[in-house]
N, C-alpha and C. Protein backbone atom coordinates (compact mmCIF):
# COMPACT_ATOMS: atom_id res chain seq x y z
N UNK A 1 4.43 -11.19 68.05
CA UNK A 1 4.36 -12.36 68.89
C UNK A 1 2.92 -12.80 69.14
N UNK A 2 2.23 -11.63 69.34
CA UNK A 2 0.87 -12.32 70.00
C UNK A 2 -0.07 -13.06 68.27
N UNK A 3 -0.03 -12.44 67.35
CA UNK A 3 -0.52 -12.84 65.71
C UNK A 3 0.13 -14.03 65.63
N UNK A 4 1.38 -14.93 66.26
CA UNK A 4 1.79 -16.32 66.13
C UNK A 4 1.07 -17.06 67.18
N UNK A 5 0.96 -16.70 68.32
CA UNK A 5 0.23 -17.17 69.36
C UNK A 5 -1.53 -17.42 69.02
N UNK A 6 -2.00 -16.79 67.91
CA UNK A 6 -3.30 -16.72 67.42
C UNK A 6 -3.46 -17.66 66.21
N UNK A 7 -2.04 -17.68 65.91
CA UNK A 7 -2.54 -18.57 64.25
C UNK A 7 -3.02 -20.07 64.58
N UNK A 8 -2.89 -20.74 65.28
CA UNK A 8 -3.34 -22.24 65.64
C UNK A 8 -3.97 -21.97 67.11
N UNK A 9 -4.94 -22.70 67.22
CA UNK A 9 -6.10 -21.99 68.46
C UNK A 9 -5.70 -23.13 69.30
N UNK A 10 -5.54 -23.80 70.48
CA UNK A 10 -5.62 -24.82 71.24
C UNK A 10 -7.04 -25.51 71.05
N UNK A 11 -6.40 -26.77 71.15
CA UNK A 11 -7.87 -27.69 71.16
C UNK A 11 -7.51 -28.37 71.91
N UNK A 12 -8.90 -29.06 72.60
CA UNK A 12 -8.63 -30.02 74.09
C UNK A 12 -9.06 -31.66 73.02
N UNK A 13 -8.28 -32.54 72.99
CA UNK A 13 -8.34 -33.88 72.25
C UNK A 13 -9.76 -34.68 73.48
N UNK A 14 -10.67 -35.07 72.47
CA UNK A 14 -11.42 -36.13 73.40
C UNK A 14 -11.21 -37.52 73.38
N UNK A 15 -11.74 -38.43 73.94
CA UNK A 15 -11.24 -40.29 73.56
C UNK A 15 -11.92 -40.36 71.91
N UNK A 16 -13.03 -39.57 71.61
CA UNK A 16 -13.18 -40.26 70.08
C UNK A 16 -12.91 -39.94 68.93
N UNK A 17 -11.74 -38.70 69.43
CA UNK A 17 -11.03 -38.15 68.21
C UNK A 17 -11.02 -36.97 67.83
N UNK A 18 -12.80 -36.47 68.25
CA UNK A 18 -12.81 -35.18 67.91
C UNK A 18 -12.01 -34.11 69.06
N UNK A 19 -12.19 -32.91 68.97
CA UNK A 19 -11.09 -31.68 69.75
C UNK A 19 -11.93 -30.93 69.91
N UNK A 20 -11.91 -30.00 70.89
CA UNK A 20 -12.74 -28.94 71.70
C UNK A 20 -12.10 -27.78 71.33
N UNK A 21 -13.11 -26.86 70.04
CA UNK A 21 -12.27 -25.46 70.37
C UNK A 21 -13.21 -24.68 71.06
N UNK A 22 -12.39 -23.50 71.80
CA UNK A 22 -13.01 -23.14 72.85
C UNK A 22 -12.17 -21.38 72.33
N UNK A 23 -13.89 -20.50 72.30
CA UNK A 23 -13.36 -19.27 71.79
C UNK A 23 -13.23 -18.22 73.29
N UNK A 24 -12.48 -17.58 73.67
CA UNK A 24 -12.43 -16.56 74.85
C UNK A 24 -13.53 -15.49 74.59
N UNK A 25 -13.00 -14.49 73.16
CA UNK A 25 -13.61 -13.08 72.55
C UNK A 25 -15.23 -13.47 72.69
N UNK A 26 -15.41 -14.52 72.08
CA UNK A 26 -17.59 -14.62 71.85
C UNK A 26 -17.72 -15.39 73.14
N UNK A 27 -17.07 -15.93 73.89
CA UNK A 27 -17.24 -17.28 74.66
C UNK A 27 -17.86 -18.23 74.32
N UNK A 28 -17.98 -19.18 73.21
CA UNK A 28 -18.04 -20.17 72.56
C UNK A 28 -17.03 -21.56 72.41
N UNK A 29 -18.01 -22.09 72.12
CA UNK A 29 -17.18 -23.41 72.22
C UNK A 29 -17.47 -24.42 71.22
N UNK A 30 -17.07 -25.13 70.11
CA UNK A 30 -17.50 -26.36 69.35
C UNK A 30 -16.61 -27.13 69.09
N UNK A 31 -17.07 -28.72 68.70
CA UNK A 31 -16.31 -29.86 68.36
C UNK A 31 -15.70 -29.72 67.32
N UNK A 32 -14.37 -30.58 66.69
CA UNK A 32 -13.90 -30.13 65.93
C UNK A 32 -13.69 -31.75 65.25
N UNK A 33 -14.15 -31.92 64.24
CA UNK A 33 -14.71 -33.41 63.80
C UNK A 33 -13.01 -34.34 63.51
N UNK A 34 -12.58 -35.69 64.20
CA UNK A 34 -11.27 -35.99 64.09
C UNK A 34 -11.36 -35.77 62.31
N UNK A 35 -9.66 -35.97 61.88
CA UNK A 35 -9.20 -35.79 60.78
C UNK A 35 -9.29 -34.24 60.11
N UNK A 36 -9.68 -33.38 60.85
CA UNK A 36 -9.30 -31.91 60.78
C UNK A 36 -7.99 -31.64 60.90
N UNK A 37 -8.49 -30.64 60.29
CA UNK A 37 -6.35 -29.87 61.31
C UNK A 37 -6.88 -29.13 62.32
N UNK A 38 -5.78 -28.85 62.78
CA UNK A 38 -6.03 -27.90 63.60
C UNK A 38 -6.55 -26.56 63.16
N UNK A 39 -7.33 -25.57 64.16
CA UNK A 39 -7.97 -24.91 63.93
C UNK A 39 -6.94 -23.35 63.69
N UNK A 40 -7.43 -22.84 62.47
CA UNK A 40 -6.18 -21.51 62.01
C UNK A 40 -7.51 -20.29 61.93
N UNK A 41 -7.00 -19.65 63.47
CA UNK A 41 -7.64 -18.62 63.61
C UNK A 41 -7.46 -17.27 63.13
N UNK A 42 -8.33 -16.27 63.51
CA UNK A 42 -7.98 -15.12 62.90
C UNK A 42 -7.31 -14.63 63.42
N UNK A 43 -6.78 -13.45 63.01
CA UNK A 43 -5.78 -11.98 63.92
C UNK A 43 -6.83 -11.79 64.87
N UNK A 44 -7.92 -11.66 64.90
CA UNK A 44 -8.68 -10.44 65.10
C UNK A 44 -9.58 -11.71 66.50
N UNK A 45 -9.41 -12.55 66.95
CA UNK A 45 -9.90 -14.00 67.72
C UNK A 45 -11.17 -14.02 67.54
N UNK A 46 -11.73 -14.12 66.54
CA UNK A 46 -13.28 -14.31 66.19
C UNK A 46 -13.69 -15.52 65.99
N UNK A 47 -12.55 -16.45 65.62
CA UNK A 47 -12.94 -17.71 65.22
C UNK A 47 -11.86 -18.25 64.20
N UNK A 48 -12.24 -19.40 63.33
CA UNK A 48 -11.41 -19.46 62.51
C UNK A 48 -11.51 -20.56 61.39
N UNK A 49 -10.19 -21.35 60.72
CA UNK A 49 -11.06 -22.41 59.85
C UNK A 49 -10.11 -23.47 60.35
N UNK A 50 -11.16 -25.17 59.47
CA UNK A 50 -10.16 -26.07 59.82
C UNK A 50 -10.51 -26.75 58.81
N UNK A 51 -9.55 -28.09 58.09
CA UNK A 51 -10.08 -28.33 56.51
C UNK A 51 -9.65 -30.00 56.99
N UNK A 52 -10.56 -30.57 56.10
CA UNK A 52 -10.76 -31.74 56.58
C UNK A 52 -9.29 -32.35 55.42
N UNK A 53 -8.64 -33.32 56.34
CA UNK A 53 -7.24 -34.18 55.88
C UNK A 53 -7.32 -34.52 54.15
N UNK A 54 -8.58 -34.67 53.66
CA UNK A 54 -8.31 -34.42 52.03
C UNK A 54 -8.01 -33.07 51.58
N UNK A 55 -8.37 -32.23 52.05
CA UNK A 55 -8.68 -31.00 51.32
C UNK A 55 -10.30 -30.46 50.88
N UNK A 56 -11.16 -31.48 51.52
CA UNK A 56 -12.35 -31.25 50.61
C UNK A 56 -13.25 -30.78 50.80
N UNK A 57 -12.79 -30.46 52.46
CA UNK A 57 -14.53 -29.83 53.42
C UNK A 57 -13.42 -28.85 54.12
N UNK A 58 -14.37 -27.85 54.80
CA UNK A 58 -13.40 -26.62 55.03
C UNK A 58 -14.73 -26.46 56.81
N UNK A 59 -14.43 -26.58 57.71
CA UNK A 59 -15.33 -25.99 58.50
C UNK A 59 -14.89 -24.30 59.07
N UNK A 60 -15.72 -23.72 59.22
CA UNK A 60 -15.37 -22.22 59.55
C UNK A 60 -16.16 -21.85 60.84
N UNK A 61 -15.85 -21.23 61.99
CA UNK A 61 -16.33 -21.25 63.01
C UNK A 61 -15.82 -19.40 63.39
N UNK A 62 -17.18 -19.25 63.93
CA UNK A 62 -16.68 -17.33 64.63
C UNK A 62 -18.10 -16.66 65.26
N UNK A 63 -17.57 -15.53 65.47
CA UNK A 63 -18.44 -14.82 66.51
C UNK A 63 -18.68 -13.40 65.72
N UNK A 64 -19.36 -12.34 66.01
CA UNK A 64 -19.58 -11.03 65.47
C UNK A 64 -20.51 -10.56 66.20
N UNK A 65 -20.60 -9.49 66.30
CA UNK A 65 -21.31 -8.21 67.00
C UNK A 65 -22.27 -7.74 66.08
N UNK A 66 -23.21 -7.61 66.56
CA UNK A 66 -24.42 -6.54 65.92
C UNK A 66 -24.30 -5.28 65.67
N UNK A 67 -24.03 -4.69 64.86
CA UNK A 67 -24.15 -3.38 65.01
C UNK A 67 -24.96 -1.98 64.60
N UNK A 68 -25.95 -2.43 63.54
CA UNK A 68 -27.16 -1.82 62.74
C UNK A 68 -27.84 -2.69 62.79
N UNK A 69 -27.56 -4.08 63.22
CA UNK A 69 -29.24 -4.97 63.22
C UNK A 69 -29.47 -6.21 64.57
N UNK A 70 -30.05 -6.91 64.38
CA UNK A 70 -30.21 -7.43 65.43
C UNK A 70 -30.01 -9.21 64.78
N UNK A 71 -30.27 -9.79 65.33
CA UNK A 71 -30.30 -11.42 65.15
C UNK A 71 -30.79 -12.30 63.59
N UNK A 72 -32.24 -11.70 63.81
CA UNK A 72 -33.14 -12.03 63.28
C UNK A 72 -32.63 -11.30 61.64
N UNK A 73 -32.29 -10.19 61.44
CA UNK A 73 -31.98 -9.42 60.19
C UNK A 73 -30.38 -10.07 59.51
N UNK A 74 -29.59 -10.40 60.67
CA UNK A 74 -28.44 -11.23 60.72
C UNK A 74 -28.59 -12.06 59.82
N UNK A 75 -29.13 -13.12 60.48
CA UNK A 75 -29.62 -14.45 59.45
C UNK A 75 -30.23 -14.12 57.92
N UNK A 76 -31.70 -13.31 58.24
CA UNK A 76 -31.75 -13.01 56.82
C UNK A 76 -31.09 -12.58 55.69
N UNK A 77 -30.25 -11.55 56.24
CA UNK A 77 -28.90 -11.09 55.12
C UNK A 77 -28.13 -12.16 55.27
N UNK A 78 -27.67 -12.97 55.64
CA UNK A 78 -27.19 -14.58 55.56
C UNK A 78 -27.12 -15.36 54.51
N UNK A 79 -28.63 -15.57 54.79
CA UNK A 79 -29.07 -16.40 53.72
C UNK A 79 -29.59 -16.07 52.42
N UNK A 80 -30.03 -14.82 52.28
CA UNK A 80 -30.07 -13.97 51.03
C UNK A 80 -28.83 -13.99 50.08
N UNK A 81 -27.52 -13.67 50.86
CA UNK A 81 -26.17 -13.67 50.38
C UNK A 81 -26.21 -14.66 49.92
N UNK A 82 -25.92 -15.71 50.61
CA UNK A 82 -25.27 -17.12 50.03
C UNK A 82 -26.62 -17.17 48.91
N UNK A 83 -27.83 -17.26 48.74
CA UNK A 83 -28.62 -17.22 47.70
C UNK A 83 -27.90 -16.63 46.41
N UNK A 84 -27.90 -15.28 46.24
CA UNK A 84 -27.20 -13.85 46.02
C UNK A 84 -25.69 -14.63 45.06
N UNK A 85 -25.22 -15.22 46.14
CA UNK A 85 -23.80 -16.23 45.05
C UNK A 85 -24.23 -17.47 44.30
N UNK A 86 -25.64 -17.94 44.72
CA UNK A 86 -25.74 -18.85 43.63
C UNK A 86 -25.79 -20.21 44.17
N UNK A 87 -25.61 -20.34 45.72
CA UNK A 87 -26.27 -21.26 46.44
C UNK A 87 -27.70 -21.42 46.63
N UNK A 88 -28.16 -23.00 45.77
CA UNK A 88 -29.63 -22.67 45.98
C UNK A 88 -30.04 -23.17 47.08
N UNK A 89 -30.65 -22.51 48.41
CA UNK A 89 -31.51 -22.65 49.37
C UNK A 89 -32.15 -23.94 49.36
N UNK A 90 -31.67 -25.04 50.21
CA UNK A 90 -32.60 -26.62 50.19
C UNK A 90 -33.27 -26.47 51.85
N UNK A 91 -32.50 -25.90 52.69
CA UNK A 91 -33.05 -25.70 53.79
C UNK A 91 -32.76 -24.39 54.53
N UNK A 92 -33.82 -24.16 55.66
CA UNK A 92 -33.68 -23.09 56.33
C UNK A 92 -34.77 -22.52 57.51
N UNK A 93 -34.17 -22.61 58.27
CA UNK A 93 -34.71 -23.15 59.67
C UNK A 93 -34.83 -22.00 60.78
N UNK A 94 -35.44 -21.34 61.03
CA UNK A 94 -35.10 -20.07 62.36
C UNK A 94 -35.68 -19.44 63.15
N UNK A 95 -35.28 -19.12 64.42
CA UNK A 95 -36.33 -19.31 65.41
C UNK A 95 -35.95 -17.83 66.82
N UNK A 96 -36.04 -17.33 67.58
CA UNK A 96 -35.69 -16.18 68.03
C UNK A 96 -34.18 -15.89 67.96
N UNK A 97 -33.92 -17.13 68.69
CA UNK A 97 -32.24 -17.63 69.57
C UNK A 97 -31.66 -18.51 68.19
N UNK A 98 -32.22 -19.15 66.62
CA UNK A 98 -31.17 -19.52 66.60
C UNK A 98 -31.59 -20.51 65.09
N UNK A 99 -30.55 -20.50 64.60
CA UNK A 99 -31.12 -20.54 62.76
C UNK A 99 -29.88 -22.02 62.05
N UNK A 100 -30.54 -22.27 61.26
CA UNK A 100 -29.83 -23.09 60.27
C UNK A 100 -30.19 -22.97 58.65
N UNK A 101 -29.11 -23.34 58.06
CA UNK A 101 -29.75 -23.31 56.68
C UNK A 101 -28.43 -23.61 55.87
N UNK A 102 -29.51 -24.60 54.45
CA UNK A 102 -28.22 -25.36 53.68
C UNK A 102 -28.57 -25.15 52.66
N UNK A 103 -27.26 -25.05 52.03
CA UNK A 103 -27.59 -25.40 50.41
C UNK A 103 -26.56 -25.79 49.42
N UNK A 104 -26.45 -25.84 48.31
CA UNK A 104 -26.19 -26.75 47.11
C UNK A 104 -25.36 -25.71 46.03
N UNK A 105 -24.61 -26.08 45.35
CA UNK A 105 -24.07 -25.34 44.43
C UNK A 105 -22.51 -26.14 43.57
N UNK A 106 -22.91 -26.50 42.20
CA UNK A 106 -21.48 -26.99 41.43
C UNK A 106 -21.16 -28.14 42.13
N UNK A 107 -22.06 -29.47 42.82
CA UNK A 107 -21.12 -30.68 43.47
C UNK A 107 -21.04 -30.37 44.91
N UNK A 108 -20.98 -29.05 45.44
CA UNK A 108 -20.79 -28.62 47.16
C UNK A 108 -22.12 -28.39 47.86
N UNK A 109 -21.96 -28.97 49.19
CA UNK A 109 -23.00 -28.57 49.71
C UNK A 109 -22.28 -27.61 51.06
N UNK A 110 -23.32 -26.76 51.70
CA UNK A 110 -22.83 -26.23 52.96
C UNK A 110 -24.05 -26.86 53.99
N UNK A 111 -23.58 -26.57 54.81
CA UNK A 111 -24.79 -26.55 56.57
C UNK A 111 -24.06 -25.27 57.29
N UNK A 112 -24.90 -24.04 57.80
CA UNK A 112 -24.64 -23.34 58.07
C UNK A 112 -25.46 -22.74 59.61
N UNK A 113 -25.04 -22.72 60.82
CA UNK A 113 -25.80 -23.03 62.12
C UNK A 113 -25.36 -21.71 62.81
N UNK A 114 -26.25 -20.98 63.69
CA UNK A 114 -25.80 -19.64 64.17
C UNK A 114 -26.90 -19.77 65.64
N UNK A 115 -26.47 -19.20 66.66
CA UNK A 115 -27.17 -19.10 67.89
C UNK A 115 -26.87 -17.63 68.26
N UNK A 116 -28.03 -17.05 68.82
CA UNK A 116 -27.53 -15.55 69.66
C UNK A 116 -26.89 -16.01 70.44
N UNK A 117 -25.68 -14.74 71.00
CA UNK A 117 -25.00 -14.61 72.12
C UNK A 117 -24.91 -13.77 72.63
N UNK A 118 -24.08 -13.59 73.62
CA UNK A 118 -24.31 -12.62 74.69
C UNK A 118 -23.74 -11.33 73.58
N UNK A 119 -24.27 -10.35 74.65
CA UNK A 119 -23.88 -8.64 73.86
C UNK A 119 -24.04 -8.38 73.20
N UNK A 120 -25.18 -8.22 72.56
CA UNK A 120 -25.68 -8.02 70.50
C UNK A 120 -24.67 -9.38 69.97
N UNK A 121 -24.73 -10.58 70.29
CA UNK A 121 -23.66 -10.73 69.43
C UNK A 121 -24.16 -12.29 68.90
N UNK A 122 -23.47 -13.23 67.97
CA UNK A 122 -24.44 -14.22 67.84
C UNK A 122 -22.80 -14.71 67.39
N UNK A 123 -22.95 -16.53 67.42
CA UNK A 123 -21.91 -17.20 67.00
C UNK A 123 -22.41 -18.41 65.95
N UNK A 124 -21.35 -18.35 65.20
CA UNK A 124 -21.84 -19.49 64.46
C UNK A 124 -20.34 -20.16 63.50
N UNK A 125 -21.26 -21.50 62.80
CA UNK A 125 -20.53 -22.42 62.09
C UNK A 125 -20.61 -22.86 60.65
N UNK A 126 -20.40 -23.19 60.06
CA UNK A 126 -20.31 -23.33 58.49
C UNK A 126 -19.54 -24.04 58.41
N UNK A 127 -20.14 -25.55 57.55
CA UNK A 127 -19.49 -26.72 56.74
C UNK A 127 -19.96 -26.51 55.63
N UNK A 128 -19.08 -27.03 54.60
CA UNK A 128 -18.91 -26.51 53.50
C UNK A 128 -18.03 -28.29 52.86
N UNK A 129 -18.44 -28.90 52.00
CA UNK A 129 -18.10 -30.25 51.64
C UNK A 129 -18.58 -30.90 50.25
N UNK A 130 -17.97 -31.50 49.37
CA UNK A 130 -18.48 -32.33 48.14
C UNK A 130 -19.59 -33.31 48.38
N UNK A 131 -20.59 -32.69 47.91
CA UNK A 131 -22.26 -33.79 47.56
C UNK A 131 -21.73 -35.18 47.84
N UNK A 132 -20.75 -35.41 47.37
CA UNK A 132 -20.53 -37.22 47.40
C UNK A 132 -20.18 -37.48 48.58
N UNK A 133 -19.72 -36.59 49.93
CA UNK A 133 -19.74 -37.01 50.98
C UNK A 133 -21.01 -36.41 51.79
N UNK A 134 -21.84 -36.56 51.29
CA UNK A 134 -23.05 -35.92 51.91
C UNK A 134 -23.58 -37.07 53.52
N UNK A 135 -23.30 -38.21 53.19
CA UNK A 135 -23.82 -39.73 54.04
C UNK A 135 -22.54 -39.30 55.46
N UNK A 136 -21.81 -38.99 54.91
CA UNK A 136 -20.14 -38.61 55.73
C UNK A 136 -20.95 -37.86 56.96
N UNK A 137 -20.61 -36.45 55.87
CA UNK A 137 -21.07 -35.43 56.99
C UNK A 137 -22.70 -34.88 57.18
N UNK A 138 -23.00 -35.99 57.28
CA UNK A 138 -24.82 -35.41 58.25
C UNK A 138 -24.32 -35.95 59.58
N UNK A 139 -23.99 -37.06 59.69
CA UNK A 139 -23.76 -37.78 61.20
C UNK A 139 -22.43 -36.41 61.74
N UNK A 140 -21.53 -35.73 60.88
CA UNK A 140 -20.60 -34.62 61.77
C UNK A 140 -21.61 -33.73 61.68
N UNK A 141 -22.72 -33.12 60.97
CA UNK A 141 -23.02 -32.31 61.29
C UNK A 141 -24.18 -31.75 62.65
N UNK A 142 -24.75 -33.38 62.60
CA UNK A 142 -25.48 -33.59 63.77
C UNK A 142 -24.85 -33.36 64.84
N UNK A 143 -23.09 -33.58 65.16
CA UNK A 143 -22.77 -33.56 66.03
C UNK A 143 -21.57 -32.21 66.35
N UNK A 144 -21.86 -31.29 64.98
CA UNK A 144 -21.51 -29.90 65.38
C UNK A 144 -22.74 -28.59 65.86
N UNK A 145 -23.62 -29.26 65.80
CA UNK A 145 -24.96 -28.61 66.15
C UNK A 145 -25.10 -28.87 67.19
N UNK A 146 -24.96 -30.19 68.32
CA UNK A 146 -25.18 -30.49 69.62
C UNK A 146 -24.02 -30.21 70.62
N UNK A 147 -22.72 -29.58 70.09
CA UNK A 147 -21.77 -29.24 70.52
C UNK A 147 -21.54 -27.64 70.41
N UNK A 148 -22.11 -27.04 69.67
CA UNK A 148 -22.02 -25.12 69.57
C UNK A 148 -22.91 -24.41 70.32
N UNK A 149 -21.42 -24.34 71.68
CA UNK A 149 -22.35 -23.48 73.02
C UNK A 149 -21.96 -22.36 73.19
N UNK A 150 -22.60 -21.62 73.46
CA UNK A 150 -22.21 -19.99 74.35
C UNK A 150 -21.96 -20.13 75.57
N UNK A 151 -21.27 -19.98 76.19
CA UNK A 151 -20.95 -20.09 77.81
C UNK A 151 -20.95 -18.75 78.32
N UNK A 152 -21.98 -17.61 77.88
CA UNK A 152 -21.95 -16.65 79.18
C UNK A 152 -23.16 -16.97 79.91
């Protein structure tokens, strides 16, 4: 019962379309850009994904604990990885509290945004979308970056 109660997360609807998900486990919170689905979380309430009404952009949202490293080492194994698969690095941005970084690969681009949080722990977001909607989503991504809060 409770793994059905987890698979679709509640979202609060705003007047301009977009939806408020709001995580309990990290205490986090971000916009959820209209023409998403709804948000399909994990078993485990870390976060979850939502895919834009074509099929063509996938946003992924969650939380994690530190547990051999700290923030700063976080990000770097981050962005090494996605390097590592063959995403080439166009940007990358990071600062005590809180990092970004994008890149390119086969037609896709990502934007990938992370803030510390409370308890060793840091939260973050990942869009993931076709180059040809690149004009699309800078204006959503501007406005999933000014919306991804920690509330402890």
């Amino acid at each position: 019962m409770v793994a059905a109660v987890l698979a679709v997360a509640p979202l609060q609807a705003t007047a301009d379309g977009w939806s408020r998900y709001h995580n309990p486990r990290f205490a986090y919170a971000i916009d959820i850009p209209p023409g998403f689905s709804d948000l399909s979380e994990a078993d485990n309430g870390d976060g979850g994904v939502a895919v834009s009404a074509d099929g063509t952009a996938e946003l992924r949202v969650w939380g994690a604990h530190f547990v051999d490293r700290d923030f700063k080492a976080d990000i770097a194994d981050r962005v090494r990885s996605d390097a590592f698969r063959g995403w080439a690095i166009s940007y990358d941005r990071r600062s005590a509290n809180n990092a970004s970084w994008s890149g390119s690969k086969e037609g896709r681009i990502f934007y990938a945004r992370a803030l510390a949080a409370c308890d060793d722990a840091a939260i973050y977001f990942r869009l993931e979308y076709d180059r040809s909607q690149l004009k699309l989503y800078d204006a959503i991504i501007g406005r999933l970056v000014k919306s991804l809060h920690g509330t402890c």
